[in-house]
PDB file of N, CA and C in Angstrom:
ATOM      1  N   UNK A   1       0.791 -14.105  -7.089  1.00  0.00           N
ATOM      2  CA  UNK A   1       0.147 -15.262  -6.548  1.00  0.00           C
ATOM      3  C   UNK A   1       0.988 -15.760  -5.368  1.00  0.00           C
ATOM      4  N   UNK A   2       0.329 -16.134  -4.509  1.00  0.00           N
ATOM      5  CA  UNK A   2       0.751 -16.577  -3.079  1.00  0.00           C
ATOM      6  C   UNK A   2       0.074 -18.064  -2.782  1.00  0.00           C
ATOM      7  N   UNK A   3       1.504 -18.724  -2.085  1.00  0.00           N
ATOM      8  CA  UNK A   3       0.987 -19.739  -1.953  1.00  0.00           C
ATOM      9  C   UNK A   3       1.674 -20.644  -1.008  1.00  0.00           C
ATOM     10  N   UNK A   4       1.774 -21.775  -0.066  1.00  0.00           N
ATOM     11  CA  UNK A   4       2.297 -22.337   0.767  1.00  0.00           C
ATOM     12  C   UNK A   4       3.491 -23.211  -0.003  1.00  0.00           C
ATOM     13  N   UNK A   5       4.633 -22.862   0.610  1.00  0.00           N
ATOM     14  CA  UNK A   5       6.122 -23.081   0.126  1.00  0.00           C
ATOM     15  C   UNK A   5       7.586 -22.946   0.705  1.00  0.00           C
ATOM     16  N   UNK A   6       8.373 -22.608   0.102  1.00  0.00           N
ATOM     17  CA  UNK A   6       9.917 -22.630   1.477  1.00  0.00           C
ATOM     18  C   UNK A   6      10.387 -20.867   0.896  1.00  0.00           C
ATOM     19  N   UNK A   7       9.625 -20.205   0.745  1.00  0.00           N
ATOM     20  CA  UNK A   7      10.208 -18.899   0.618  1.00  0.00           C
ATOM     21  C   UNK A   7      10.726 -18.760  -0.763  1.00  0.00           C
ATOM     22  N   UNK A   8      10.361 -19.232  -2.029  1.00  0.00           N
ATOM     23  CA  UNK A   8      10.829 -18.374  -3.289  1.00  0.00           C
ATOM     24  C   UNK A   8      10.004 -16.792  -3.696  1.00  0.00           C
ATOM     25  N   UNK A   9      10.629 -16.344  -4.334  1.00  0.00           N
ATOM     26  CA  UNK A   9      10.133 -15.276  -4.746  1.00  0.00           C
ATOM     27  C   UNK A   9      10.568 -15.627  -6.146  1.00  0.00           C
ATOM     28  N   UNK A  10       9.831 -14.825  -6.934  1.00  0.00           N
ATOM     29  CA  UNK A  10       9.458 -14.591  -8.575  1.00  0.00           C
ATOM     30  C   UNK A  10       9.301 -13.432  -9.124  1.00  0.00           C
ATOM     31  N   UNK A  11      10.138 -12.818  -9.492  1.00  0.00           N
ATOM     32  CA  UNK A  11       9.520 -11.161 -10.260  1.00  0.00           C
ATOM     33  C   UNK A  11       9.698 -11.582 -11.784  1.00  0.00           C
ATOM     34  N   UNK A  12       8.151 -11.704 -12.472  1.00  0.00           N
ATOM     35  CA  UNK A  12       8.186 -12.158 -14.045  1.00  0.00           C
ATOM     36  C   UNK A  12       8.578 -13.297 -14.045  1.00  0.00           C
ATOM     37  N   UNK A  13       8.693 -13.883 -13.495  1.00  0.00           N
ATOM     38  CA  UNK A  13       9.224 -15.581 -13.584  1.00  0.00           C
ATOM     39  C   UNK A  13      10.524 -15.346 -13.491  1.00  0.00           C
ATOM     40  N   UNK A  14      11.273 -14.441 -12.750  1.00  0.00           N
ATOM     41  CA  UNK A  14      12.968 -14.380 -12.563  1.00  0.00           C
ATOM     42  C   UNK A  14      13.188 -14.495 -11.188  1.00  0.00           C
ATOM     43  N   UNK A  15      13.911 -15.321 -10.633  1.00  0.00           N
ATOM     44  CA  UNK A  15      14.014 -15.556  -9.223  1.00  0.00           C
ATOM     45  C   UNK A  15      14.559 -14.176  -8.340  1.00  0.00           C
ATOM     46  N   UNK A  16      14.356 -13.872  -7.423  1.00  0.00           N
ATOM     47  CA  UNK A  16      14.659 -12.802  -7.001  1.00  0.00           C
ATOM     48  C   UNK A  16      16.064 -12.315  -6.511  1.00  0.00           C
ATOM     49  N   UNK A  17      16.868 -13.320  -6.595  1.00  0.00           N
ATOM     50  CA  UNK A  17      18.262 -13.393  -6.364  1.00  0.00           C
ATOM     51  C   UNK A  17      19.308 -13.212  -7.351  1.00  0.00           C
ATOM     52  N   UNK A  18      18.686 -13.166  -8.670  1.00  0.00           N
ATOM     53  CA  UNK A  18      19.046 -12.493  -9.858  1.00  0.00           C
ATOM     54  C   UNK A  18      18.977 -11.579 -10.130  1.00  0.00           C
ATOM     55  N   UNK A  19      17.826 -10.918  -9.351  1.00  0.00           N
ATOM     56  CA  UNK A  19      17.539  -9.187  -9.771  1.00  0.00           C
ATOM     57  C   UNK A  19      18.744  -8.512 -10.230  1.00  0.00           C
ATOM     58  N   UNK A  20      19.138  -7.772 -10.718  1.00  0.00           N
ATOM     59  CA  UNK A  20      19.652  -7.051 -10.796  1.00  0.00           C
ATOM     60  C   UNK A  20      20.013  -5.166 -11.245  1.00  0.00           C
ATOM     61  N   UNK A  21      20.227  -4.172 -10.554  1.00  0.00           N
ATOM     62  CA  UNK A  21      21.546  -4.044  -9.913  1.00  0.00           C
ATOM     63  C   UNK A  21      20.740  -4.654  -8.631  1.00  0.00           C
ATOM     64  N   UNK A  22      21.893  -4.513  -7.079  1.00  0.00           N
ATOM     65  CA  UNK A  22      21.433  -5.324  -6.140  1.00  0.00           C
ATOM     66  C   UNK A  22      20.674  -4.425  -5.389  1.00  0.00           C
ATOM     67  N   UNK A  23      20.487  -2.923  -5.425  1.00  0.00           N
ATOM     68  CA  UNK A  23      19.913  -1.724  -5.174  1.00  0.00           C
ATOM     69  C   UNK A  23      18.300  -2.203  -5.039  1.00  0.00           C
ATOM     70  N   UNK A  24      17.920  -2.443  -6.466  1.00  0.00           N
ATOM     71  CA  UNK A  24      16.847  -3.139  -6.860  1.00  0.00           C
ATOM     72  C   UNK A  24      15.911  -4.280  -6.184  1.00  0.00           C
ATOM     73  N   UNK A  25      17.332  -5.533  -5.931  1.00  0.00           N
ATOM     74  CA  UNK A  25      16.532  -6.437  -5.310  1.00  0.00           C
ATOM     75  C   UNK A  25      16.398  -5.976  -3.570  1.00  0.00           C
ATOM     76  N   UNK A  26      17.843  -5.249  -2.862  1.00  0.00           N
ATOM     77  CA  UNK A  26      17.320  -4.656  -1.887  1.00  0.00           C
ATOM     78  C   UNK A  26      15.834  -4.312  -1.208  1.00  0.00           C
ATOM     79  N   UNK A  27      15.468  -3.082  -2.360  1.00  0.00           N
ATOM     80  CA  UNK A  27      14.433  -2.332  -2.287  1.00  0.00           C
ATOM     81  C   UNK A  27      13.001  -3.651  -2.223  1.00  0.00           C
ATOM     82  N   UNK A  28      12.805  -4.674  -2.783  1.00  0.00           N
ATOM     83  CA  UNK A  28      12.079  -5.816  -2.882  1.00  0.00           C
ATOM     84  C   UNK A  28      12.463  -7.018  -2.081  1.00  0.00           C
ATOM     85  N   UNK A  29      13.338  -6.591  -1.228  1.00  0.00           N
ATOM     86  CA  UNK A  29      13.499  -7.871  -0.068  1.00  0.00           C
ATOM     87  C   UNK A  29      12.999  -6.696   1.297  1.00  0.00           C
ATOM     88  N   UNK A  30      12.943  -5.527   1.097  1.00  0.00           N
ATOM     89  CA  UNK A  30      12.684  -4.868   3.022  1.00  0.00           C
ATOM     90  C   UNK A  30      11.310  -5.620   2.894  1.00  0.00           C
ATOM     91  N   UNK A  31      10.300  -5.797   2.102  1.00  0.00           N
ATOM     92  CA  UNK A  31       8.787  -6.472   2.511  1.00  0.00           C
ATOM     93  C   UNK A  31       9.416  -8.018   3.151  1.00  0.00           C
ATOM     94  N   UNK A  32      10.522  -8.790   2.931  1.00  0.00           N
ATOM     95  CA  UNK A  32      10.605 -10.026   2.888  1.00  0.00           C
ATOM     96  C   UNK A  32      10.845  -9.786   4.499  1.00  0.00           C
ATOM     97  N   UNK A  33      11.882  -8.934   4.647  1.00  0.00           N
ATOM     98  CA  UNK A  33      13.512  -8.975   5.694  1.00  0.00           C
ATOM     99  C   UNK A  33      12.134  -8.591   7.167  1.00  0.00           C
ATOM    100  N   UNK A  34      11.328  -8.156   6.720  1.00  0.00           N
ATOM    101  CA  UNK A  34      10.165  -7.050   7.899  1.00  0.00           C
ATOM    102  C   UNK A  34       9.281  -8.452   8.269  1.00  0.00           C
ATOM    103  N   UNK A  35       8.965  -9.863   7.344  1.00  0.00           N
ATOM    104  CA  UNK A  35       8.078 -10.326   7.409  1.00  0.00           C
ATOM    105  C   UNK A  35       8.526 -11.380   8.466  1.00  0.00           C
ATOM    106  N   UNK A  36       9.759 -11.641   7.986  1.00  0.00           N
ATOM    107  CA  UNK A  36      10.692 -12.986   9.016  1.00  0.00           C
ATOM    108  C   UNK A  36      10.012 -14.047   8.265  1.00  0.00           C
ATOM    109  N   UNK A  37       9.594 -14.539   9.417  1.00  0.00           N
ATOM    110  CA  UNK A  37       9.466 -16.356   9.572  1.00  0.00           C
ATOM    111  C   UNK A  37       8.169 -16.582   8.565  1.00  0.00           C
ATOM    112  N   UNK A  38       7.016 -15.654   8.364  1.00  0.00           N
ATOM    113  CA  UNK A  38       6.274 -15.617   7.351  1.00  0.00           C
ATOM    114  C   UNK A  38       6.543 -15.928   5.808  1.00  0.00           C
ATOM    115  N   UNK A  39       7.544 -14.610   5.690  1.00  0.00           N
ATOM    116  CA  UNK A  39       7.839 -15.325   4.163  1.00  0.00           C
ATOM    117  C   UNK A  39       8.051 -16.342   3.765  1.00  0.00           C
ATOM    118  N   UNK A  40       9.064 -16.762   4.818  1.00  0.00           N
ATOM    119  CA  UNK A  40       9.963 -17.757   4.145  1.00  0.00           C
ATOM    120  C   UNK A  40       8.994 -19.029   4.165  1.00  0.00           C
ATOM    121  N   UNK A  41       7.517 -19.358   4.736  1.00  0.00           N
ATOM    122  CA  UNK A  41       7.030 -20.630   4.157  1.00  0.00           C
ATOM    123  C   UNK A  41       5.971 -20.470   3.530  1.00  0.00           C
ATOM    124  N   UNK A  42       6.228 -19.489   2.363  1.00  0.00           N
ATOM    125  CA  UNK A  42       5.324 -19.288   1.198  1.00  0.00           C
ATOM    126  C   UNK A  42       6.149 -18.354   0.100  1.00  0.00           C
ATOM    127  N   UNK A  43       5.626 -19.359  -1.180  1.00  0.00           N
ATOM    128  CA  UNK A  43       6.276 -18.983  -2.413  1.00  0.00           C
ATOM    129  C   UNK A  43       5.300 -17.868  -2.817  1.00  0.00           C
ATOM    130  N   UNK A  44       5.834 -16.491  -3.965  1.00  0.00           N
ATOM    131  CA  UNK A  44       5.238 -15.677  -4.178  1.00  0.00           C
ATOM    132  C   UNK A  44       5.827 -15.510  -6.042  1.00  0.00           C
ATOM    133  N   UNK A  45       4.833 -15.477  -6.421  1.00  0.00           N
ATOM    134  CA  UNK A  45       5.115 -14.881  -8.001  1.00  0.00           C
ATOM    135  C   UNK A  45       4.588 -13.607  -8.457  1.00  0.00           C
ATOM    136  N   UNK A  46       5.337 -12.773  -8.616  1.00  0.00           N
ATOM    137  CA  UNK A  46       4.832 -11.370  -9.153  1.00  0.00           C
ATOM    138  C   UNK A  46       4.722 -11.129 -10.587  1.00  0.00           C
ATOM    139  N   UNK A  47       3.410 -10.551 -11.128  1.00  0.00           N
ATOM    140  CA  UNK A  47       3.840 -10.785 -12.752  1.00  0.00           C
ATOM    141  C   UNK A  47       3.588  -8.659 -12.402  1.00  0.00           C
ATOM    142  N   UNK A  48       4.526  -8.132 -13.231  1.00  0.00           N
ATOM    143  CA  UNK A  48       4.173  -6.630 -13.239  1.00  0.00           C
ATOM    144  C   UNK A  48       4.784  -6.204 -14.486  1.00  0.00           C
ATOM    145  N   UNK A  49       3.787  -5.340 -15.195  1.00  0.00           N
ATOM    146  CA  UNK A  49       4.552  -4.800 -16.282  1.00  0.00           C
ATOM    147  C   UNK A  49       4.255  -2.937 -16.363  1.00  0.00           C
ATOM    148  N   UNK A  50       5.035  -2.180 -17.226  1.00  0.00           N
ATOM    149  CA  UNK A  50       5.179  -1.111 -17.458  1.00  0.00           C
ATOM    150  C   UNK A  50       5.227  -0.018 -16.567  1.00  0.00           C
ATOM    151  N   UNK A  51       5.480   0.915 -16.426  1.00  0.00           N
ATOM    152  CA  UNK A  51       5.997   1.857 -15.464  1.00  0.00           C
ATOM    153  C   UNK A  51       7.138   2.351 -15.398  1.00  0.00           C
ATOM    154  N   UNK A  52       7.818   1.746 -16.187  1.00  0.00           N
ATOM    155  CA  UNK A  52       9.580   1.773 -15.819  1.00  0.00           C
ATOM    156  C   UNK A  52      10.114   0.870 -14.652  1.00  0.00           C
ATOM    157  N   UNK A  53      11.442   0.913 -14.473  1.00  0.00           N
ATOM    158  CA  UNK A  53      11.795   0.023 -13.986  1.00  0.00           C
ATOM    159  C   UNK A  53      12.001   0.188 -12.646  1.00  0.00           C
ATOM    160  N   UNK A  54      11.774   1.442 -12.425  1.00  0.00           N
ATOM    161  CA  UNK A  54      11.611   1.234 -10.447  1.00  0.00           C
ATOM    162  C   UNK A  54       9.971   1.690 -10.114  1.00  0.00           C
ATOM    163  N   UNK A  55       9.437   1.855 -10.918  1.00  0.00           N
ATOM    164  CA  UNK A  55       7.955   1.925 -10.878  1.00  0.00           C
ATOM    165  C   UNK A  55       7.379   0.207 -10.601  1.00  0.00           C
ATOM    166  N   UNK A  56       8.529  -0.659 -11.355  1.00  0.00           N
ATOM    167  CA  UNK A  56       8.157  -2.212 -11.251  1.00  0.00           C
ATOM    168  C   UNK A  56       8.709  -2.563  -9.983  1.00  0.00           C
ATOM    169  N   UNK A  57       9.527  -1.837  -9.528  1.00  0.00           N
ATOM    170  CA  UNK A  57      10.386  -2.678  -8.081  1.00  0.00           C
ATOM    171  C   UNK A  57       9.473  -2.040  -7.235  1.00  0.00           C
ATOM    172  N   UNK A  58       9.006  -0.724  -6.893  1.00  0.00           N
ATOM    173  CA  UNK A  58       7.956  -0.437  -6.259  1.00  0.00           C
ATOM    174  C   UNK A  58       6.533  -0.977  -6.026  1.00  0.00           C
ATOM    175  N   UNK A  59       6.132  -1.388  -7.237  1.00  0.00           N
ATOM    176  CA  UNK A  59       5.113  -2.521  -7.457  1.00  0.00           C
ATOM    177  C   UNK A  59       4.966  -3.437  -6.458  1.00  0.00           C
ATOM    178  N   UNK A  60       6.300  -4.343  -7.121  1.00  0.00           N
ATOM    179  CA  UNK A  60       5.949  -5.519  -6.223  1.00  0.00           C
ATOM    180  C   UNK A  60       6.575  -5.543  -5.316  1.00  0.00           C
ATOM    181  N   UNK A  61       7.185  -4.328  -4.384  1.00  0.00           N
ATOM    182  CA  UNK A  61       6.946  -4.461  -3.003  1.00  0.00           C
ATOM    183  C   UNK A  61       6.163  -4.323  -2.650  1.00  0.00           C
ATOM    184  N   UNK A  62       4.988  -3.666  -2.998  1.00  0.00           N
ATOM    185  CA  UNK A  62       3.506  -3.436  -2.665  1.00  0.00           C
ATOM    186  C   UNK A  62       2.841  -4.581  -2.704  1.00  0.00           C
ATOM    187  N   UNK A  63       3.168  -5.771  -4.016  1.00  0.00           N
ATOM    188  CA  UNK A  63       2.006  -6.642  -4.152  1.00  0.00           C
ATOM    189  C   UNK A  63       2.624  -7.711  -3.112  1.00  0.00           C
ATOM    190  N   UNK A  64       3.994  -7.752  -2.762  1.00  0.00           N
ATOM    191  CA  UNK A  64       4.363  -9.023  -1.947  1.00  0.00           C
ATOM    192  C   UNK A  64       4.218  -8.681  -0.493  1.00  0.00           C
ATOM    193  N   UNK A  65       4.216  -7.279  -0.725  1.00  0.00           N
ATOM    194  CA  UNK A  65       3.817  -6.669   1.168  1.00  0.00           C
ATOM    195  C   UNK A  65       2.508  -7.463   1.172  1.00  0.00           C
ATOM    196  N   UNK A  66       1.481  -6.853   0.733  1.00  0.00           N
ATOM    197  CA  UNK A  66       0.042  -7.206   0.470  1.00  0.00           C
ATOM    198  C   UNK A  66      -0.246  -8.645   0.678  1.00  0.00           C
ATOM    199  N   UNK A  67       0.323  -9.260  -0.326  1.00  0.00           N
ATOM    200  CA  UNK A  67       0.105 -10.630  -0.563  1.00  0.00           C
ATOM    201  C   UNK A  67       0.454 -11.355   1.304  1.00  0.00           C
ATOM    202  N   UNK A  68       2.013 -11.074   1.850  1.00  0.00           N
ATOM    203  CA  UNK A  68       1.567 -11.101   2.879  1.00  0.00           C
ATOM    204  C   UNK A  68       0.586 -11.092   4.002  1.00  0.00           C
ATOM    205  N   UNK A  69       0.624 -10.158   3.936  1.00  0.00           N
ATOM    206  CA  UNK A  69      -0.620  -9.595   5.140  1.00  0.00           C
ATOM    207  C   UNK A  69      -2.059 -10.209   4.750  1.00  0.00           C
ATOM    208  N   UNK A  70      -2.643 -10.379   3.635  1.00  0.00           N
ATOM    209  CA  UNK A  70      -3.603 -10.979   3.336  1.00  0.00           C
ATOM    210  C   UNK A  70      -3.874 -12.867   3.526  1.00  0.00           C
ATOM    211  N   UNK A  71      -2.484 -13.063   3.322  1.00  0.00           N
ATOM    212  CA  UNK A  71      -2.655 -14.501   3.167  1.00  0.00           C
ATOM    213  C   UNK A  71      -2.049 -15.258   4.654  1.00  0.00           C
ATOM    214  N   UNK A  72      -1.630 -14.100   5.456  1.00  0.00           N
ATOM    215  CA  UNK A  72      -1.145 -14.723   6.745  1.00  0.00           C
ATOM    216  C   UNK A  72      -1.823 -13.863   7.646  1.00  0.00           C
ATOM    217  N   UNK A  73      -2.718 -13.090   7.367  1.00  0.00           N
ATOM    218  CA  UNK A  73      -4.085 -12.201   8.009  1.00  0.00           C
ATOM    219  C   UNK A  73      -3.865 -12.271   9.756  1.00  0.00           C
ATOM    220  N   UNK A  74      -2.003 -11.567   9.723  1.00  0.00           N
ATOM    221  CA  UNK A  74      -1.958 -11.320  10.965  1.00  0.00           C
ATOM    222  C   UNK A  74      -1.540  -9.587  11.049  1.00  0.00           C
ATOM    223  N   UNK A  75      -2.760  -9.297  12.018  1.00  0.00           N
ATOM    224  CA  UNK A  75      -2.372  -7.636  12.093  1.00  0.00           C
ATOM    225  C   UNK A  75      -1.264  -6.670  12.687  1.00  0.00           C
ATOM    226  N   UNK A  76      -0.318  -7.757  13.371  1.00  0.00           N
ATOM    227  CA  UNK A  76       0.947  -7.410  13.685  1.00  0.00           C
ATOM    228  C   UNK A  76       1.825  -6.966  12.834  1.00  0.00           C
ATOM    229  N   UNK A  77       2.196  -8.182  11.610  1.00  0.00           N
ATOM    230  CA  UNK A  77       2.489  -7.777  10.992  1.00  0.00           C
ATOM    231  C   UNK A  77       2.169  -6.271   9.650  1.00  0.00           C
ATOM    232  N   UNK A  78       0.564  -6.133   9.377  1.00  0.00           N
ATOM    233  CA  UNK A  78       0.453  -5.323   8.959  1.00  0.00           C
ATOM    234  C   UNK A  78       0.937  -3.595   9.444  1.00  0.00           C
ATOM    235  N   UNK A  79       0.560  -4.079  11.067  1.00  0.00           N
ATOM    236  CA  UNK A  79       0.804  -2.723  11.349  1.00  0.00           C
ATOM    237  C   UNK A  79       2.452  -2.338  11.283  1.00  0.00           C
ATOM    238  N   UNK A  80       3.255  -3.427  11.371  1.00  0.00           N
ATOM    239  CA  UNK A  80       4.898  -3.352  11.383  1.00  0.00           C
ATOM    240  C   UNK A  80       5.438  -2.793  10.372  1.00  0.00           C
ATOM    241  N   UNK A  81       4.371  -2.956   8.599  1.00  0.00           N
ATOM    242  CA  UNK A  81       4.610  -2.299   7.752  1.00  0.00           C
ATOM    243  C   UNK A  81       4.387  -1.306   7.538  1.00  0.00           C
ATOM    244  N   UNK A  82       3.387  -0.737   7.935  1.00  0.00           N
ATOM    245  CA  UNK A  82       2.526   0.838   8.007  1.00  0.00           C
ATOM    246  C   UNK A  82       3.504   1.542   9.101  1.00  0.00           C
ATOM    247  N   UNK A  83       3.949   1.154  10.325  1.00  0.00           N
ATOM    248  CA  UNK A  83       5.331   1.742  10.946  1.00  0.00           C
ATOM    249  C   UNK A  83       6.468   2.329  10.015  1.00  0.00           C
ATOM    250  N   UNK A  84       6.894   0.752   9.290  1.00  0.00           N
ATOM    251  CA  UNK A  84       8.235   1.287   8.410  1.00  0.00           C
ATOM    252  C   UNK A  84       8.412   1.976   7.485  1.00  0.00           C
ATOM    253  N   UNK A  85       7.241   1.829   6.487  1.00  0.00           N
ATOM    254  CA  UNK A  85       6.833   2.640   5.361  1.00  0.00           C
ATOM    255  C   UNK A  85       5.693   2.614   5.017  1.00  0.00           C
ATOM    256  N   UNK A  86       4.504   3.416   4.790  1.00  0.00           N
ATOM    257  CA  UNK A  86       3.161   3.603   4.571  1.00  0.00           C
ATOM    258  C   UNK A  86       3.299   2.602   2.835  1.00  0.00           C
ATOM    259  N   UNK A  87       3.667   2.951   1.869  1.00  0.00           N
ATOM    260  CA  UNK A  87       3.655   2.348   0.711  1.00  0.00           C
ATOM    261  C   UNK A  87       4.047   1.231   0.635  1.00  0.00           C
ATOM    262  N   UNK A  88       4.471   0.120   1.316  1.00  0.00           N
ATOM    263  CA  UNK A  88       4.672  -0.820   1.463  1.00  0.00           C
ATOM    264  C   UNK A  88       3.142  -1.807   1.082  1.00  0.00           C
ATOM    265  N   UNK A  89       2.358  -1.077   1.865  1.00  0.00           N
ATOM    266  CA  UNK A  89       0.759  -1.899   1.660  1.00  0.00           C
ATOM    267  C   UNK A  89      -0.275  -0.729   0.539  1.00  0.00           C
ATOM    268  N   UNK A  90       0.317   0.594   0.550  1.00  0.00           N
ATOM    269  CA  UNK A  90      -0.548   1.644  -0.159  1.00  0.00           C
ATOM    270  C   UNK A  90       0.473   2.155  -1.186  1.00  0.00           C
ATOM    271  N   UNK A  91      -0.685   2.061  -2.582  1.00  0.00           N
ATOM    272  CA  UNK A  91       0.681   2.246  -3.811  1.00  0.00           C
ATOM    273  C   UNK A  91       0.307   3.838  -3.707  1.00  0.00           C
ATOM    274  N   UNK A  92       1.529   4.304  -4.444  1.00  0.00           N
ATOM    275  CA  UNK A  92       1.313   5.880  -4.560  1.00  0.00           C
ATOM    276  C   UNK A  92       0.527   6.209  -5.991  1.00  0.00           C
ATOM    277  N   UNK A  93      -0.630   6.547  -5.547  1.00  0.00           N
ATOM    278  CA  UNK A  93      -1.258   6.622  -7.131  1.00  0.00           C
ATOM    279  C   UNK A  93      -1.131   8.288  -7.941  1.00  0.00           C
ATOM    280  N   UNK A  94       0.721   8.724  -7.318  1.00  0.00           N
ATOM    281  CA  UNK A  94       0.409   9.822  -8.527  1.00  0.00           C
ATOM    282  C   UNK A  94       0.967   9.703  -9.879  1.00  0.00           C
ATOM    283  N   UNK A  95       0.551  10.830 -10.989  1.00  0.00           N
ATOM    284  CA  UNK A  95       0.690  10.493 -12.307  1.00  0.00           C
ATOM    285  C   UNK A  95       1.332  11.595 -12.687  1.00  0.00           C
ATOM    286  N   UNK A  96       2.097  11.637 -13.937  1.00  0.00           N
ATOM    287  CA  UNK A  96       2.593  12.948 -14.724  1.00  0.00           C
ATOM    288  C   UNK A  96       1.293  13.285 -15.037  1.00  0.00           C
ATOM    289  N   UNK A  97       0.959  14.630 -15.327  1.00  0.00           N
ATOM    290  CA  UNK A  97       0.133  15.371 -15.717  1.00  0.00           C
ATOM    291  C   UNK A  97       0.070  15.718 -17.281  1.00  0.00           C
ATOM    292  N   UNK A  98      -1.337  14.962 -17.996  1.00  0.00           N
ATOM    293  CA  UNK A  98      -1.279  15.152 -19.262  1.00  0.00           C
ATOM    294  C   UNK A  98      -0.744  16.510 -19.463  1.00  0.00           C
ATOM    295  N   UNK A  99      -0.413  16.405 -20.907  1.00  0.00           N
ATOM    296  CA  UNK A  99      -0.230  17.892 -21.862  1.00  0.00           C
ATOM    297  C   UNK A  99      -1.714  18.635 -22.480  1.00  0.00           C
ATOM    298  N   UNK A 100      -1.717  19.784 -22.498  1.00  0.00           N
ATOM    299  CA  UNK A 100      -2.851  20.450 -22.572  1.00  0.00           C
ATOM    300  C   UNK A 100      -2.812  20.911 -24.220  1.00  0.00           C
ATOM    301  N   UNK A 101      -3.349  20.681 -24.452  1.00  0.00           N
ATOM    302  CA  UNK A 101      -4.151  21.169 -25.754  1.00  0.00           C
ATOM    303  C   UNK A 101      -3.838  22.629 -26.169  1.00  0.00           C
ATOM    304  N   UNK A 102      -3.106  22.937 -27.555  1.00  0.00           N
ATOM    305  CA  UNK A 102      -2.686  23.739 -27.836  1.00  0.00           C
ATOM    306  C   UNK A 102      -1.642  24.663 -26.792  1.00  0.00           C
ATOM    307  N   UNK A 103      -1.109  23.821 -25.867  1.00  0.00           N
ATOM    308  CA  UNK A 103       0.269  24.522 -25.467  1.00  0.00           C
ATOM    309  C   UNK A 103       1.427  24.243 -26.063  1.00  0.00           C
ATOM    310  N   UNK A 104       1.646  23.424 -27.102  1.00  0.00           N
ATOM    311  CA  UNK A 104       3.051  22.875 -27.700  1.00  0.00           C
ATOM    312  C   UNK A 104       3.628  23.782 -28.216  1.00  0.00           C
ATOM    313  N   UNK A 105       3.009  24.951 -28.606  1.00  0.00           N
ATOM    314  CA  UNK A 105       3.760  26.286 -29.603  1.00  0.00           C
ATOM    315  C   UNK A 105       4.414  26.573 -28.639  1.00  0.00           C
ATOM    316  N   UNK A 106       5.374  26.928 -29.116  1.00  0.00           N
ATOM    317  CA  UNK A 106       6.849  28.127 -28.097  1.00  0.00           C
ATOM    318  C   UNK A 106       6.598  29.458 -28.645  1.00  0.00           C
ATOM    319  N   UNK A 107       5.661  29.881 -29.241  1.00  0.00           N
ATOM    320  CA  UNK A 107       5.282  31.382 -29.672  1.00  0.00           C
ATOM    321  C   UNK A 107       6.131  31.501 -31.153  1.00  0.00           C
ATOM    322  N   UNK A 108       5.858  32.798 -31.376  1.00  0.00           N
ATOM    323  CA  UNK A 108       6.569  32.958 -33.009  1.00  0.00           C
ATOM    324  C   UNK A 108       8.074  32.570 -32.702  1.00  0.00           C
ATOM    325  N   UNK A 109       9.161  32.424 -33.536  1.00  0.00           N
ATOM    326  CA  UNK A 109       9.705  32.234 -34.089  1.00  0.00           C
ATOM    327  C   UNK A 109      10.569  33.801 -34.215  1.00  0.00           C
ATOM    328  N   UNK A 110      11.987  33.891 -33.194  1.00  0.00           N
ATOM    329  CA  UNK A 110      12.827  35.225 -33.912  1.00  0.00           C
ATOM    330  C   UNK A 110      13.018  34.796 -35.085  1.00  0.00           C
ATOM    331  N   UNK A 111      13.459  35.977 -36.182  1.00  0.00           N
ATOM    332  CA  UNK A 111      13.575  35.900 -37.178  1.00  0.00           C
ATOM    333  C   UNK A 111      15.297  36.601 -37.112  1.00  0.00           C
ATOM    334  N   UNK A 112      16.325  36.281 -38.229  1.00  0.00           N
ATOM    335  CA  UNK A 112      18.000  37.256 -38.250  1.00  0.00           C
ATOM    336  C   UNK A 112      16.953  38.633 -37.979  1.00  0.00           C
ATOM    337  N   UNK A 113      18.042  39.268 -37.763  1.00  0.00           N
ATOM    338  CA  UNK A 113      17.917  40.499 -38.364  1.00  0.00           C
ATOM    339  C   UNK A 113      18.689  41.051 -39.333  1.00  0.00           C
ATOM    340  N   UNK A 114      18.537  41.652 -39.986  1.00  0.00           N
ATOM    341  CA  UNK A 114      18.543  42.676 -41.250  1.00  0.00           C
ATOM    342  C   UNK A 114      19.903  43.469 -40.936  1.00  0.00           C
ATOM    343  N   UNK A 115      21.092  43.632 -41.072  1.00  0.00           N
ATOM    344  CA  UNK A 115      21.891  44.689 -40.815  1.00  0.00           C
ATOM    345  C   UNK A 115      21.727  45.713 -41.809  1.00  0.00           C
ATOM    346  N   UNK A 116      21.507  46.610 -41.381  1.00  0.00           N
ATOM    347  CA  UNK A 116      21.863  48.350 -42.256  1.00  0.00           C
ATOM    348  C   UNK A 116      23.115  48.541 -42.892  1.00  0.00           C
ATOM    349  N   UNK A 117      22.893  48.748 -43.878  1.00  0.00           N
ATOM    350  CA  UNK A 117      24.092  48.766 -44.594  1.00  0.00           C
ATOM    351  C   UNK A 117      24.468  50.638 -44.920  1.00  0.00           C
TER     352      UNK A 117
END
């Protein structure tokens, strides 16, 4: 959620200056650091769950890129993000690939062998 304010950010209701490691909050401030003077006079709350945990920092650089560009519907900035990194505004929608049906066997089973006596 986006909204007119002095620049907080929110990931889960945790301020973004807590993130931690700082790798993390890095990766979720380049949407901020690209936006300038935009961000900072609007508050943003991200709620994101499951994926793992850089599947979530990826997230909501996507949703706070977004949230940007939508709510300050200037195309400068959009295109400044599509320059720096395409996923910034476009999530990557690939997936692990289910498991297939009756591949779990590893085949028979060696058995000792028998020494000759």
């Amino acid at each position: 959620m986006i909204r007119k304010g002095s620049g907080k950010i929110r990931i889960n209701k945790k301020p973004l200056e807590l993130i931690e490691p700082r790798y993390r909050r890095m990766r979720i401030q380049e949407a901020l650091t690209i936006a300038g003077d935009i961000a900072k006079s609007a508050d943003i709350d991200v709620s994101v769950t499951g994926g793992g945990i850089w599947g979530q920092v990826d997230a909501s650089r996507t949703a706070i890129a977004n949230a940007l560009v939508g709510w300050s519907k200037d195309k400068k900035l959009k295109s400044m993000y599509l320059s720096y990194d395409r996923s910034l505004l476009i999530a990557d929608a690939r997936r692990t690939e289910p498991h297939k049906p009756s591949r779990s066997t590893a085949g028979p089973r060696r058995t000792k062998q028998q020494s000759k006596r």
